[in-house]
C-alpha atoms as a PDB file:
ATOM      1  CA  UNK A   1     109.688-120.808-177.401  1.00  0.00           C
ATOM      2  CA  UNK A   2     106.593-120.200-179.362  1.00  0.00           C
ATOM      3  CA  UNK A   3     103.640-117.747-178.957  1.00  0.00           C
ATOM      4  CA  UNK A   4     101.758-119.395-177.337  1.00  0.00           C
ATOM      5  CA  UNK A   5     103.921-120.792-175.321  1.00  0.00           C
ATOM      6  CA  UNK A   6     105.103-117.210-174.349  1.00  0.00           C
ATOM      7  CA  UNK A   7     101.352-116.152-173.705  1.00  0.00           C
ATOM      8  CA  UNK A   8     100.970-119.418-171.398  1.00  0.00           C
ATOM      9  CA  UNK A   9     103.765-118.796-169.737  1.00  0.00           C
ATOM     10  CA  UNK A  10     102.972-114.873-169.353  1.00  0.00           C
ATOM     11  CA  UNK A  11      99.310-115.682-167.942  1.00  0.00           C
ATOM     12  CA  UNK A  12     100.698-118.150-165.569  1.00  0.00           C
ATOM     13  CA  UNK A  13     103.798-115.863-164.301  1.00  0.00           C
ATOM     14  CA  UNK A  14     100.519-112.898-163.646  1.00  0.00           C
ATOM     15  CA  UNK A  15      98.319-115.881-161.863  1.00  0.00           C
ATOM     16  CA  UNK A  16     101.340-116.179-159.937  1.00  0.00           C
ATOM     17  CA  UNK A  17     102.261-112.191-159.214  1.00  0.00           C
ATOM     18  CA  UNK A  18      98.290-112.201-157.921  1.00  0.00           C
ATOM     19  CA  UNK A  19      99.354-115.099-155.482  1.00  0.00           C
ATOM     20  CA  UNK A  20     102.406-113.367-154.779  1.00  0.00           C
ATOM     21  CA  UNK A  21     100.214-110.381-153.620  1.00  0.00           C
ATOM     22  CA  UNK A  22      97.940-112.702-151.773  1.00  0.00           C
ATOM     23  CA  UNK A  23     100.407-114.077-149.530  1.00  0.00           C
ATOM     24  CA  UNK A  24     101.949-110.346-149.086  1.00  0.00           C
ATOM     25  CA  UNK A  25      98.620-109.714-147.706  1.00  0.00           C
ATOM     26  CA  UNK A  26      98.366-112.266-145.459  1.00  0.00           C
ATOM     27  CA  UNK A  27     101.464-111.593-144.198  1.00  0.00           C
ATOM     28  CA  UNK A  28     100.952-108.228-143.387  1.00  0.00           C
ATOM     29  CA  UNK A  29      97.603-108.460-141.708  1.00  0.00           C
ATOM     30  CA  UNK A  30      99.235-111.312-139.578  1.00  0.00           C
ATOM     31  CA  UNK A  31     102.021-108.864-138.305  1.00  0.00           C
ATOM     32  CA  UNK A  32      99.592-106.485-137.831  1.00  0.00           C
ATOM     33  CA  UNK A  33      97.834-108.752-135.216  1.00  0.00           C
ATOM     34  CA  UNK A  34     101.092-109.526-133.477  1.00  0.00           C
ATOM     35  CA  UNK A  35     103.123-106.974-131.505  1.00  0.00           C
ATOM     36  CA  UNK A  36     106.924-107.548-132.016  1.00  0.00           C
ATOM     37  CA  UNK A  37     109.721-106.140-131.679  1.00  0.00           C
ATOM     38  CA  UNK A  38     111.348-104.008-134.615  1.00  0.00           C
ATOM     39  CA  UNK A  39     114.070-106.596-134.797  1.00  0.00           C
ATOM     40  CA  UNK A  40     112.472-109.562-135.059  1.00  0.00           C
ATOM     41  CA  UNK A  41     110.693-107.487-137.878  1.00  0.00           C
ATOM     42  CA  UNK A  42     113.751-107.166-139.514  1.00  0.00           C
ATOM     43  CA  UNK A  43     114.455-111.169-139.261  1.00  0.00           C
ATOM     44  CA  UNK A  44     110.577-111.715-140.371  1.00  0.00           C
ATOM     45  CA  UNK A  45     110.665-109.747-142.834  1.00  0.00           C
ATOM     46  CA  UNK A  46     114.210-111.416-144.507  1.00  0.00           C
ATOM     47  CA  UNK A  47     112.431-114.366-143.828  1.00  0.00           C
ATOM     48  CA  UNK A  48     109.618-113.688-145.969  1.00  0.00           C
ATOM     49  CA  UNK A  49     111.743-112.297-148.871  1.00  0.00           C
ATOM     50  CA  UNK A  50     113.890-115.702-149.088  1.00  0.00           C
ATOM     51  CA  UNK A  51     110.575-117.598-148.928  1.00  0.00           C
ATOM     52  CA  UNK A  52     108.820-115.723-151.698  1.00  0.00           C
ATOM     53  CA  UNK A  53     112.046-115.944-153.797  1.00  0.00           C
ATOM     54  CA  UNK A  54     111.825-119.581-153.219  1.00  0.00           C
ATOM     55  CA  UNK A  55     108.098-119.891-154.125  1.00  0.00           C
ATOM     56  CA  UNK A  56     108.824-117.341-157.262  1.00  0.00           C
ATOM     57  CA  UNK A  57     111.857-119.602-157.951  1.00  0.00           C
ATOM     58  CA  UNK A  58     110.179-122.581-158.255  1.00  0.00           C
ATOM     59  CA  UNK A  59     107.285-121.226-160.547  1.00  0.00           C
ATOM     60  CA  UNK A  60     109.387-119.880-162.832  1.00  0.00           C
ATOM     61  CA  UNK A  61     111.064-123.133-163.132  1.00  0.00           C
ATOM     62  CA  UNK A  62     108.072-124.887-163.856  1.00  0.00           C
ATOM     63  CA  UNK A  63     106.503-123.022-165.556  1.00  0.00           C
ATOM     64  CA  UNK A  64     109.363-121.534-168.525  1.00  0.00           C
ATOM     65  CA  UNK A  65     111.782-123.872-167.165  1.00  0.00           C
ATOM     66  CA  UNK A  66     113.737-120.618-165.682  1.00  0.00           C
ATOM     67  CA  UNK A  67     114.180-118.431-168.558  1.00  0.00           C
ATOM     68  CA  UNK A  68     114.025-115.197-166.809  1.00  0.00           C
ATOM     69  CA  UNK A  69     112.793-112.300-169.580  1.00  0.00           C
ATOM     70  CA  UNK A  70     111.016-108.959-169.728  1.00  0.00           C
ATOM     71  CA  UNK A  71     107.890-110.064-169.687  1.00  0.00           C
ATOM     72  CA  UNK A  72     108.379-112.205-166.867  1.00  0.00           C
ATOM     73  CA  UNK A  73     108.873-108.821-164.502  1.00  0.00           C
ATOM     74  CA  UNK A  74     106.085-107.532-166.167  1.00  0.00           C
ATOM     75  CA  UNK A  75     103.625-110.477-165.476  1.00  0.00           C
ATOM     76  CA  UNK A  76     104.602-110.652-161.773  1.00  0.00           C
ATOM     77  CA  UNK A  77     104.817-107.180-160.797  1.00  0.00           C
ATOM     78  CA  UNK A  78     101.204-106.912-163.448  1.00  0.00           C
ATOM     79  CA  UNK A  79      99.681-109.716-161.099  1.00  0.00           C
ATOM     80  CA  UNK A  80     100.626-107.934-157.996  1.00  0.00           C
ATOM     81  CA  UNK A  81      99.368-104.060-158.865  1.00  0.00           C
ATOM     82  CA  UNK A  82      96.005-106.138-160.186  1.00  0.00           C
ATOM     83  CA  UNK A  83      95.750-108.291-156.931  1.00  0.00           C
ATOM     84  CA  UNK A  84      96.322-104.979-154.514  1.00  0.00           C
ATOM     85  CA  UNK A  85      93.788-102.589-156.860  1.00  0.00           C
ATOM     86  CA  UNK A  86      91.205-104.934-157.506  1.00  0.00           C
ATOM     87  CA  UNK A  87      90.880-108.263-155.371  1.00  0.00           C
ATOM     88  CA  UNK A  88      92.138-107.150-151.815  1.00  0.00           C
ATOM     89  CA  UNK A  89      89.503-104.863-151.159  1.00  0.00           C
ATOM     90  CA  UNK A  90      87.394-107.956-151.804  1.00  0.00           C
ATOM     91  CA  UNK A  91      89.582-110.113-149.442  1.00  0.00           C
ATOM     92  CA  UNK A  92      90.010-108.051-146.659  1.00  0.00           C
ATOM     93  CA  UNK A  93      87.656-109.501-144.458  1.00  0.00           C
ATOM     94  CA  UNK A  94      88.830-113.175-145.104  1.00  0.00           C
ATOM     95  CA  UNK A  95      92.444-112.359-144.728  1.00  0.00           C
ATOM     96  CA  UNK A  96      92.351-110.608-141.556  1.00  0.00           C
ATOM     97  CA  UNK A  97      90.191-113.497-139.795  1.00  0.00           C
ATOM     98  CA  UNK A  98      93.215-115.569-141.118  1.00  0.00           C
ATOM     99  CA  UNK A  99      95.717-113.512-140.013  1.00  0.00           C
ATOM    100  CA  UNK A 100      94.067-113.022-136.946  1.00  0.00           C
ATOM    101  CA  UNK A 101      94.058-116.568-136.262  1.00  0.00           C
ATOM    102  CA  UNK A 102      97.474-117.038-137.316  1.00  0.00           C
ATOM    103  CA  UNK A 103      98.439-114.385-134.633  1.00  0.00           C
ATOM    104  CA  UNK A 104      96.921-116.197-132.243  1.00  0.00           C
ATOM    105  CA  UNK A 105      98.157-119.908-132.840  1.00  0.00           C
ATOM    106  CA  UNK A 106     101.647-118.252-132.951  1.00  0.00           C
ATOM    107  CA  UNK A 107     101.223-116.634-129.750  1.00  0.00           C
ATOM    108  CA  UNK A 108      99.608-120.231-128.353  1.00  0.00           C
ATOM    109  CA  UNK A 109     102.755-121.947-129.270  1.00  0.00           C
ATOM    110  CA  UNK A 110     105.098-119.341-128.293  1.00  0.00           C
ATOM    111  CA  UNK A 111     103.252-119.565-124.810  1.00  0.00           C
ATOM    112  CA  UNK A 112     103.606-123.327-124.713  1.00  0.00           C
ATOM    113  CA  UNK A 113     107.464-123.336-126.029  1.00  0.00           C
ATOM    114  CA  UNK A 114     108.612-120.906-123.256  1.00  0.00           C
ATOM    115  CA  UNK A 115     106.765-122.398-120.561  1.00  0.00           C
ATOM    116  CA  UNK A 116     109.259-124.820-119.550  1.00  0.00           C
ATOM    117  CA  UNK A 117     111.740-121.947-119.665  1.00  0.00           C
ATOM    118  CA  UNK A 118     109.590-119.473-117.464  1.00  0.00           C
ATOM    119  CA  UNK A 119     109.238-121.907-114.905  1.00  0.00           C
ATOM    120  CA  UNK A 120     112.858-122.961-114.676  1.00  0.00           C
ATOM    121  CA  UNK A 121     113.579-119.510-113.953  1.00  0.00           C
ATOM    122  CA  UNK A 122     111.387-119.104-111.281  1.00  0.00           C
ATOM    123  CA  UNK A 123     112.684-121.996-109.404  1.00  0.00           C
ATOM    124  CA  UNK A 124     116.264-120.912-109.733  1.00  0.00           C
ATOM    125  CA  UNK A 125     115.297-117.614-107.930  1.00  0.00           C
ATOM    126  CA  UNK A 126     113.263-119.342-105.608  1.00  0.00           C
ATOM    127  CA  UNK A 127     116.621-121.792-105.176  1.00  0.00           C
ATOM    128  CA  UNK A 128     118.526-118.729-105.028  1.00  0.00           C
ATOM    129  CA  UNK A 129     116.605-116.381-102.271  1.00  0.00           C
ATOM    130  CA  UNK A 130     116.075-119.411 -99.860  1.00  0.00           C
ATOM    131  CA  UNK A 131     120.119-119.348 -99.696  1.00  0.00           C
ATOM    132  CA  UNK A 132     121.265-118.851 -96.594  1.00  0.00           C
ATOM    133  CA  UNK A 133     123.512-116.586 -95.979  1.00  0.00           C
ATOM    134  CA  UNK A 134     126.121-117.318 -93.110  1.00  0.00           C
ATOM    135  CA  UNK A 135     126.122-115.152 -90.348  1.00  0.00           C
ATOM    136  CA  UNK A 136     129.417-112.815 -89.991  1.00  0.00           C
ATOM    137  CA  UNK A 137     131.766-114.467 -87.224  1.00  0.00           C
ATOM    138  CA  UNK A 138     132.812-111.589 -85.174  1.00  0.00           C
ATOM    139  CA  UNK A 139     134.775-113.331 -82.634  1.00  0.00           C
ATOM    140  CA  UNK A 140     137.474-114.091 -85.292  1.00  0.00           C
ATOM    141  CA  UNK A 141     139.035-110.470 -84.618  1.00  0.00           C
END
């Protein structure tokens, strides 16, 4: 690999640590919008990590065809420190109206998938406190 195709490849790897840091953002200011549970952080969080590998994965592959080198480290975690010190102060705003949002069409479809669920369980108590109980047969003893 040539110069220049090292510099290429080291000024796309940094446009994609600044992305990285984007969608770390995001992320963040959507969980801050949404109360959950410290567990499902836990899962969330694992989820996240196997999604930005993914994303970082593919990059990588595209853009040095996977050769993973120094400078590779440098340009992603380079892109990231530059993303959080300079452009999310800028961002702010923008990302926590999406995130916002976000937290809000998740809770809207939560709401709508356990619906059916909710209401099932109230009619099985209903079902089960109109049960009638037999009376105890005391002429048996």
């Amino acid at each position: 690999m040539g110069l220049l195709a090292q510099i290429q490849a080291f000024m796309l790897t940094f446009i994609l640590g600044i992305l990285a840091g984007l969608i770390f953002h995001y992320y963040q200011s959507t969980l801050r919008n949404i109360r959950i549970g410290r567990y499902l952080l836990y899962l969330l969080d694992l989820i996240m990590w196997i999604i930005m590998l993914i994303i970082i994965g593919i990059a990588l592959l595209v853009i040095n065809q996977g050769e993973i080198r120094a400078y590779v480290f440098i340009a992603l975690i380079s892109g990231g420190l530059v993303y959080y010190k300079l452009l999310a102060r800028h961002l702010q705003q923008p990302i926590n109206v999406l995130g916002r949002a976000t937290a809000f069409l998740a809770k809207a479809i939560f709401s709508v998938l356990t619906k059916p669920f909710i209401v099932t369980r109230g009619w099985l108590r209903a079902q089960y406190q109109k049960r009638k109980v037999p009376p105890i047969d005391d002429s048996a003893e």
